[in-house]
PDB file of N, CA and C in Angstrom:
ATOM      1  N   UNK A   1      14.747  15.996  -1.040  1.00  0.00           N
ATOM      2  CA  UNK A   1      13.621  15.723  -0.148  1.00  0.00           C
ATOM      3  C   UNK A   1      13.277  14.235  -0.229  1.00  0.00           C
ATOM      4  N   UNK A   2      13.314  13.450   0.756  1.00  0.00           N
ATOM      5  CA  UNK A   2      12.634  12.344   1.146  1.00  0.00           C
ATOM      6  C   UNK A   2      11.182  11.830   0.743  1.00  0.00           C
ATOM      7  N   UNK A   3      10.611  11.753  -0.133  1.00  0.00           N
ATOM      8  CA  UNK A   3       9.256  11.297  -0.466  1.00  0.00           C
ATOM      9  C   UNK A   3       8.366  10.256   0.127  1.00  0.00           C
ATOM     10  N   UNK A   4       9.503   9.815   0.394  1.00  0.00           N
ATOM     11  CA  UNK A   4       8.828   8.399   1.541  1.00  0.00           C
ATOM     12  C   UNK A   4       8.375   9.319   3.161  1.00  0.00           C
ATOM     13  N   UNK A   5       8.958  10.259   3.549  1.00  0.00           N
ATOM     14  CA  UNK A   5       8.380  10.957   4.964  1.00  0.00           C
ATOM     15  C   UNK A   5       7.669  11.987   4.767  1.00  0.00           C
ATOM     16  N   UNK A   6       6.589  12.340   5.422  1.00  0.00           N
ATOM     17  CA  UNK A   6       5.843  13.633   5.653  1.00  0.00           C
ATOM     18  C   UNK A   6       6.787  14.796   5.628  1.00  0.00           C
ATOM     19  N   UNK A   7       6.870  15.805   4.813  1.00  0.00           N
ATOM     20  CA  UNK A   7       7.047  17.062   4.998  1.00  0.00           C
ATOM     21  C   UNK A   7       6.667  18.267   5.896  1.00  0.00           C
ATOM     22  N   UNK A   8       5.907  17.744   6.809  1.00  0.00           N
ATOM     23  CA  UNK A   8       5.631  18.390   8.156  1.00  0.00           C
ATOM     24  C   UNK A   8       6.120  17.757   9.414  1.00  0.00           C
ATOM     25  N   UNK A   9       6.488  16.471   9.365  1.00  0.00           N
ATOM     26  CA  UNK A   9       7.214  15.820  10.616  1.00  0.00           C
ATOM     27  C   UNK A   9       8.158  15.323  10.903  1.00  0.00           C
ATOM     28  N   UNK A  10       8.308  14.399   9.875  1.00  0.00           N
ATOM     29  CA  UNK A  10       9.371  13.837   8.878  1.00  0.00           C
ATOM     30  C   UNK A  10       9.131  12.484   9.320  1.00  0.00           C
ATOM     31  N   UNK A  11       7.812  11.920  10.399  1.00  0.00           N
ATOM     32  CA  UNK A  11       7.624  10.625  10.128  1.00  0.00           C
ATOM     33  C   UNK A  11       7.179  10.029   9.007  1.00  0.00           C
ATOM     34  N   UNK A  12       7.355   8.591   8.328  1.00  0.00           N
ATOM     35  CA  UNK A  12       6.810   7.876   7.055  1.00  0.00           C
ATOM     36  C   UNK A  12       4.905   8.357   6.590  1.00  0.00           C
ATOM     37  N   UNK A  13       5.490   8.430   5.641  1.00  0.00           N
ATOM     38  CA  UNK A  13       3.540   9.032   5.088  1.00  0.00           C
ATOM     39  C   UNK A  13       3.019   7.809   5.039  1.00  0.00           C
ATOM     40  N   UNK A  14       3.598   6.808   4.620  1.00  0.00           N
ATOM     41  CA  UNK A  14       2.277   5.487   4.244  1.00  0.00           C
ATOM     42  C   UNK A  14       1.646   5.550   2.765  1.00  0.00           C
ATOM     43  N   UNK A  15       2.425   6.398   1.982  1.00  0.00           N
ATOM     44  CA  UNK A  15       2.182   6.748   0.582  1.00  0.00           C
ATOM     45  C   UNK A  15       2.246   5.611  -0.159  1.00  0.00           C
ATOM     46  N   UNK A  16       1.131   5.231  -1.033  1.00  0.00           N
ATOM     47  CA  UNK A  16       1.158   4.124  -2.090  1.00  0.00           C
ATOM     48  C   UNK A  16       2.151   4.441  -2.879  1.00  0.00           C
ATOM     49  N   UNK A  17       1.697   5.446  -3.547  1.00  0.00           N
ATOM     50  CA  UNK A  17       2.302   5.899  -4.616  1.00  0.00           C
ATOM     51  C   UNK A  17       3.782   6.085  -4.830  1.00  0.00           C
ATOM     52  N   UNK A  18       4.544   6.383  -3.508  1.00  0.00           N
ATOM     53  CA  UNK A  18       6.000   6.382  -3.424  1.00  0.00           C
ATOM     54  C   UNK A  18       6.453   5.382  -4.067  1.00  0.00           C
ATOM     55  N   UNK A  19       7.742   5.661  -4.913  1.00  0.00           N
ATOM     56  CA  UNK A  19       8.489   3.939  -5.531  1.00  0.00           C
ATOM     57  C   UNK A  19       7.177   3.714  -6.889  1.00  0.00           C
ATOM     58  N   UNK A  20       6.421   3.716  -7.156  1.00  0.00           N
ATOM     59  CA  UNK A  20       5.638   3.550  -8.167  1.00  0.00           C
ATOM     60  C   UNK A  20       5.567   4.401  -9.402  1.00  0.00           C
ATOM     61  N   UNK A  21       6.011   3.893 -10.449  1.00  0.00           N
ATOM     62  CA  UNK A  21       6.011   4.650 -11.855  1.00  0.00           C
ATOM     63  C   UNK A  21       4.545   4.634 -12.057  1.00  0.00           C
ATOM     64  N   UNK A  22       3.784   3.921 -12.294  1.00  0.00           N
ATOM     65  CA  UNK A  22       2.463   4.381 -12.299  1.00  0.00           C
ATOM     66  C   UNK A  22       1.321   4.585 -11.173  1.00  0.00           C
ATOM     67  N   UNK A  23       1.015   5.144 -11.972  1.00  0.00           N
ATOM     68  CA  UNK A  23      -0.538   6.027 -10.801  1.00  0.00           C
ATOM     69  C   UNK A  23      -1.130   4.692 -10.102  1.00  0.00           C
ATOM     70  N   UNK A  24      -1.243   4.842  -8.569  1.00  0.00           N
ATOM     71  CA  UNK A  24      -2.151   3.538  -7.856  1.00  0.00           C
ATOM     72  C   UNK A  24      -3.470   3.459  -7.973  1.00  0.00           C
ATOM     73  N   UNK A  25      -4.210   2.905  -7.547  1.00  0.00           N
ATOM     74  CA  UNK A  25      -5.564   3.053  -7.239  1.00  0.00           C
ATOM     75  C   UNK A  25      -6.374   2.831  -6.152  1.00  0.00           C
ATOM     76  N   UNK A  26      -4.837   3.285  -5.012  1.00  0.00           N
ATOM     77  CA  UNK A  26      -5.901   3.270  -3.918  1.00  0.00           C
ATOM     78  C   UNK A  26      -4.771   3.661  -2.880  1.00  0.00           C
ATOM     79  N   UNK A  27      -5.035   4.891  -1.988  1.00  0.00           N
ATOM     80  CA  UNK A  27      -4.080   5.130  -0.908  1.00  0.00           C
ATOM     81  C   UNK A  27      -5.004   5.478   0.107  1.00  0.00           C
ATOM     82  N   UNK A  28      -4.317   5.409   1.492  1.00  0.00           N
ATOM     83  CA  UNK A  28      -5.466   5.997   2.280  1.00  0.00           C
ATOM     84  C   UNK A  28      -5.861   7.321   2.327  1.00  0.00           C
ATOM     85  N   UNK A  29      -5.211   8.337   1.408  1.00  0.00           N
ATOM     86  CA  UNK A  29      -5.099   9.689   1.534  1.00  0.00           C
ATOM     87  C   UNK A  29      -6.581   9.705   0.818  1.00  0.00           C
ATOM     88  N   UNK A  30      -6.985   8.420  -0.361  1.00  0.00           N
ATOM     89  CA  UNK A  30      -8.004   8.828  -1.194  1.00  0.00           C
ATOM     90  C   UNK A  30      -9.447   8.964  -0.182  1.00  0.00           C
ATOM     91  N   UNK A  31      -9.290   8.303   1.016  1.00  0.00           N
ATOM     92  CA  UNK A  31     -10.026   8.009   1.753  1.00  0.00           C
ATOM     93  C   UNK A  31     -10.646   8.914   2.849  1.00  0.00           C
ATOM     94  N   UNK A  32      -9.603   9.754   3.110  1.00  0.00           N
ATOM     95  CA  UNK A  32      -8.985  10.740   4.445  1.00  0.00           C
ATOM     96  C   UNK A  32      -9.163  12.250   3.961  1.00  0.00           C
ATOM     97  N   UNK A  33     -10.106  12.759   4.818  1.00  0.00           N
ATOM     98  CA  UNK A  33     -10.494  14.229   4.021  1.00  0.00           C
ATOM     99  C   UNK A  33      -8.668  14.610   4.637  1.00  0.00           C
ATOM    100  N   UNK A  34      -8.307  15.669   3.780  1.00  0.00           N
ATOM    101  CA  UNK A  34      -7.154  16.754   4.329  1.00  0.00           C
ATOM    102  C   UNK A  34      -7.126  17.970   4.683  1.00  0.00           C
ATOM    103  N   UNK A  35      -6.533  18.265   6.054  1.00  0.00           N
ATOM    104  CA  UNK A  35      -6.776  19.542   6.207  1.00  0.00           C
ATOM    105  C   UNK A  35      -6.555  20.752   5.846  1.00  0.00           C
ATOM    106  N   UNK A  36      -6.809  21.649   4.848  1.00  0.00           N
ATOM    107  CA  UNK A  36      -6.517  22.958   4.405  1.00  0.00           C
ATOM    108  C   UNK A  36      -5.509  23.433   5.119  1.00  0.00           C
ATOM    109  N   UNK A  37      -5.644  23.525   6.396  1.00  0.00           N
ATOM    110  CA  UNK A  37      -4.719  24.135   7.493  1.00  0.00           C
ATOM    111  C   UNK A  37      -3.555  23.340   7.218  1.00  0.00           C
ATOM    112  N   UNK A  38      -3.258  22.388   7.151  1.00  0.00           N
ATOM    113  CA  UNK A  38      -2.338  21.137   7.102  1.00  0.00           C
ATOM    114  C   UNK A  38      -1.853  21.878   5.944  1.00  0.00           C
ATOM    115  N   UNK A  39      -2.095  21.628   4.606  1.00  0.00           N
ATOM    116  CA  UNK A  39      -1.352  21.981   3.333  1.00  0.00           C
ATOM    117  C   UNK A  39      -1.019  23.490   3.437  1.00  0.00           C
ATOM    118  N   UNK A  40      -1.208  24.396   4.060  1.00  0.00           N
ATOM    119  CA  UNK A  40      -0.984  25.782   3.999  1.00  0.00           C
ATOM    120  C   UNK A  40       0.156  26.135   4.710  1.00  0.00           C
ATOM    121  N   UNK A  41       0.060  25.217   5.684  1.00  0.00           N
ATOM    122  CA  UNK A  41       1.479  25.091   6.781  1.00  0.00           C
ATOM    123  C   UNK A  41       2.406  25.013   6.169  1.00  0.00           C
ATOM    124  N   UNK A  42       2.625  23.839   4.915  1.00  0.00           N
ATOM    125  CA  UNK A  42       4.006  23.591   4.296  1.00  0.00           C
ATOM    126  C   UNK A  42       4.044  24.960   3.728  1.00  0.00           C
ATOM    127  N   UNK A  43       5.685  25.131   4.036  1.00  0.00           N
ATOM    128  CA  UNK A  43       6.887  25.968   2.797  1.00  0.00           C
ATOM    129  C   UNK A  43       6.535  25.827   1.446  1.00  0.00           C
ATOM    130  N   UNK A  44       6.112  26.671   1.298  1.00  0.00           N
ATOM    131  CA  UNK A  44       6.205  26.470  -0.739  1.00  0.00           C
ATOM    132  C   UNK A  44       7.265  25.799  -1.320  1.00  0.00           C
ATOM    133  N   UNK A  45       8.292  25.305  -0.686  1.00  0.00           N
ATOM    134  CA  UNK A  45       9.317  24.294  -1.589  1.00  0.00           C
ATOM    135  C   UNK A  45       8.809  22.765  -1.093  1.00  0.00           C
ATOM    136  N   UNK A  46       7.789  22.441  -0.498  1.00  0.00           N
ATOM    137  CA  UNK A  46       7.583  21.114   0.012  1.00  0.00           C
ATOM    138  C   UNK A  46       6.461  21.186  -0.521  1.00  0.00           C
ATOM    139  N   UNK A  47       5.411  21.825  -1.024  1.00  0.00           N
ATOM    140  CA  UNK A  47       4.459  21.199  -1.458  1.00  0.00           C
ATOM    141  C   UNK A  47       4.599  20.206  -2.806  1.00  0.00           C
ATOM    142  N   UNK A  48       3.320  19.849  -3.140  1.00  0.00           N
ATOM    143  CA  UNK A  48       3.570  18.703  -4.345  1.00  0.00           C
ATOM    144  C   UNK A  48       4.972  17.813  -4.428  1.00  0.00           C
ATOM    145  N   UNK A  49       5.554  17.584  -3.293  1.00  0.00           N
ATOM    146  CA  UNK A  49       7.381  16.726  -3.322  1.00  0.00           C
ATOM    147  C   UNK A  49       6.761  15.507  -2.949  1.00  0.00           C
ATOM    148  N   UNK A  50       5.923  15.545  -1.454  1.00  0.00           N
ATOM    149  CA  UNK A  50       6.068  14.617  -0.438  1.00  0.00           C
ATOM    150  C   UNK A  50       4.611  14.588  -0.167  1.00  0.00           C
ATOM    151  N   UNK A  51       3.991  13.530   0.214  1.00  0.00           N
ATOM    152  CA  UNK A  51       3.008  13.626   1.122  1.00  0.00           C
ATOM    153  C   UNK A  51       3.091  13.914   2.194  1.00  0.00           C
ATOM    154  N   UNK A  52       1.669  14.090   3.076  1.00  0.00           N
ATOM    155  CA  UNK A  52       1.604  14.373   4.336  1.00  0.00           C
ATOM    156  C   UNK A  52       1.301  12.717   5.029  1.00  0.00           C
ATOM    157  N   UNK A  53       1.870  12.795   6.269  1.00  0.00           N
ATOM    158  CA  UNK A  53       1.382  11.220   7.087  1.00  0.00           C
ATOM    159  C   UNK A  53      -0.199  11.500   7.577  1.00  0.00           C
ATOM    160  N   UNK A  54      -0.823  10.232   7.672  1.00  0.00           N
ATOM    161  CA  UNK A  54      -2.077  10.500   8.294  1.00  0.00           C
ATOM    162  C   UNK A  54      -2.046  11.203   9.267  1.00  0.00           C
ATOM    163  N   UNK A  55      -1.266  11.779  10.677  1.00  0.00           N
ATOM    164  CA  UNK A  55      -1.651  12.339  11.605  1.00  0.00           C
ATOM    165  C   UNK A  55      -1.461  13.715  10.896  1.00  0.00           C
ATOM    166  N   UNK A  56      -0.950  14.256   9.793  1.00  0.00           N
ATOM    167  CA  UNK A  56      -0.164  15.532   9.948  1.00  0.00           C
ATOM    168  C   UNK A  56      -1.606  15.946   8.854  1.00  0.00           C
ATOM    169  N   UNK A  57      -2.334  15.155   7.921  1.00  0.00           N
ATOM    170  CA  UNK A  57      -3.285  15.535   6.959  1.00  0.00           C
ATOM    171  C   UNK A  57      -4.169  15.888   7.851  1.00  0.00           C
ATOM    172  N   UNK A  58      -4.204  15.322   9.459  1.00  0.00           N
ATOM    173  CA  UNK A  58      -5.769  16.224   9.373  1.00  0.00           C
ATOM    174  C   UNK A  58      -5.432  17.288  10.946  1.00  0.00           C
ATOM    175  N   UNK A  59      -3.964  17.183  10.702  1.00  0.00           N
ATOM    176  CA  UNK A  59      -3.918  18.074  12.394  1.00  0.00           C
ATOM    177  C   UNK A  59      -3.869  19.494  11.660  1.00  0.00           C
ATOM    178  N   UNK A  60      -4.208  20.468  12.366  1.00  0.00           N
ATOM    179  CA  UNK A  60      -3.922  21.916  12.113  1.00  0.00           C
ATOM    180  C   UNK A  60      -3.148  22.790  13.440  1.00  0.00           C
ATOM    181  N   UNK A  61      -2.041  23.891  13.500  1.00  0.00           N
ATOM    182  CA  UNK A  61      -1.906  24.213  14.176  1.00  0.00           C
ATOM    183  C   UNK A  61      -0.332  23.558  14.257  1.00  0.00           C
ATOM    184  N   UNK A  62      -0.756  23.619  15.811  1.00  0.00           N
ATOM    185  CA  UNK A  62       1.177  22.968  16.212  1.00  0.00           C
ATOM    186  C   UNK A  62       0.668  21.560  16.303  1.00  0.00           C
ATOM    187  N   UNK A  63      -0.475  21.007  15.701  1.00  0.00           N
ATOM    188  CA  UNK A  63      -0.866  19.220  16.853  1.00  0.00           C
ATOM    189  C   UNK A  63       0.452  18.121  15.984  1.00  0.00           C
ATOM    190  N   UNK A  64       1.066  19.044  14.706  1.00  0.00           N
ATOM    191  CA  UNK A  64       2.225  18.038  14.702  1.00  0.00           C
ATOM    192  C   UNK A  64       3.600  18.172  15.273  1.00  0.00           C
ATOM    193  N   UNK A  65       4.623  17.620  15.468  1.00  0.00           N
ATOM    194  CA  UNK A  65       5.720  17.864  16.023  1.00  0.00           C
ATOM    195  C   UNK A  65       6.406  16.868  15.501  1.00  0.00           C
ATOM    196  N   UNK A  66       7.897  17.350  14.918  1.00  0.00           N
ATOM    197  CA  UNK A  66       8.590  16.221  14.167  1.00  0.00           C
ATOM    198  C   UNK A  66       9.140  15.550  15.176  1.00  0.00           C
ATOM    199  N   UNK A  67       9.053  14.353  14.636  1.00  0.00           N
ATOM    200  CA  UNK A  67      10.474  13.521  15.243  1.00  0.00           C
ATOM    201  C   UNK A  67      11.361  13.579  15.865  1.00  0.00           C
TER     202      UNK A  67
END
């Protein structure tokens, strides 16, 4: 799995944390409520791998569509 792309679209998340051995202190995710609906969507083999991209954290439903 790709860590650098969203696991719901497969566009780039914008993840600090990607490439970083230590913990950041600041991503926009810390910023950005997420949508329940959003994390429930992923497959149980994609959660905790990858982030979600800002459009895909707060869409619910079909409002994402990959690439």
């Amino acid at each position: 799995m790709n860590t650098e792309r969203c696991p719901r679209c497969g566009r780039p998340n914008r993840c600090a944390q990607t490439g970083n051995a230590q913990p950041v202190q600041d991503c926009w995710c810390f910023h950005t409520p997420i949508s329940p609906e959003a994390l429930e969507a992923l497959p149980a083999e994609a959660r905790d791998k990858a982030c979600l991209c800002p459009a895909c954290a707060g869409a619910t439903g079909n409002d994402a569509q990959p690439d």
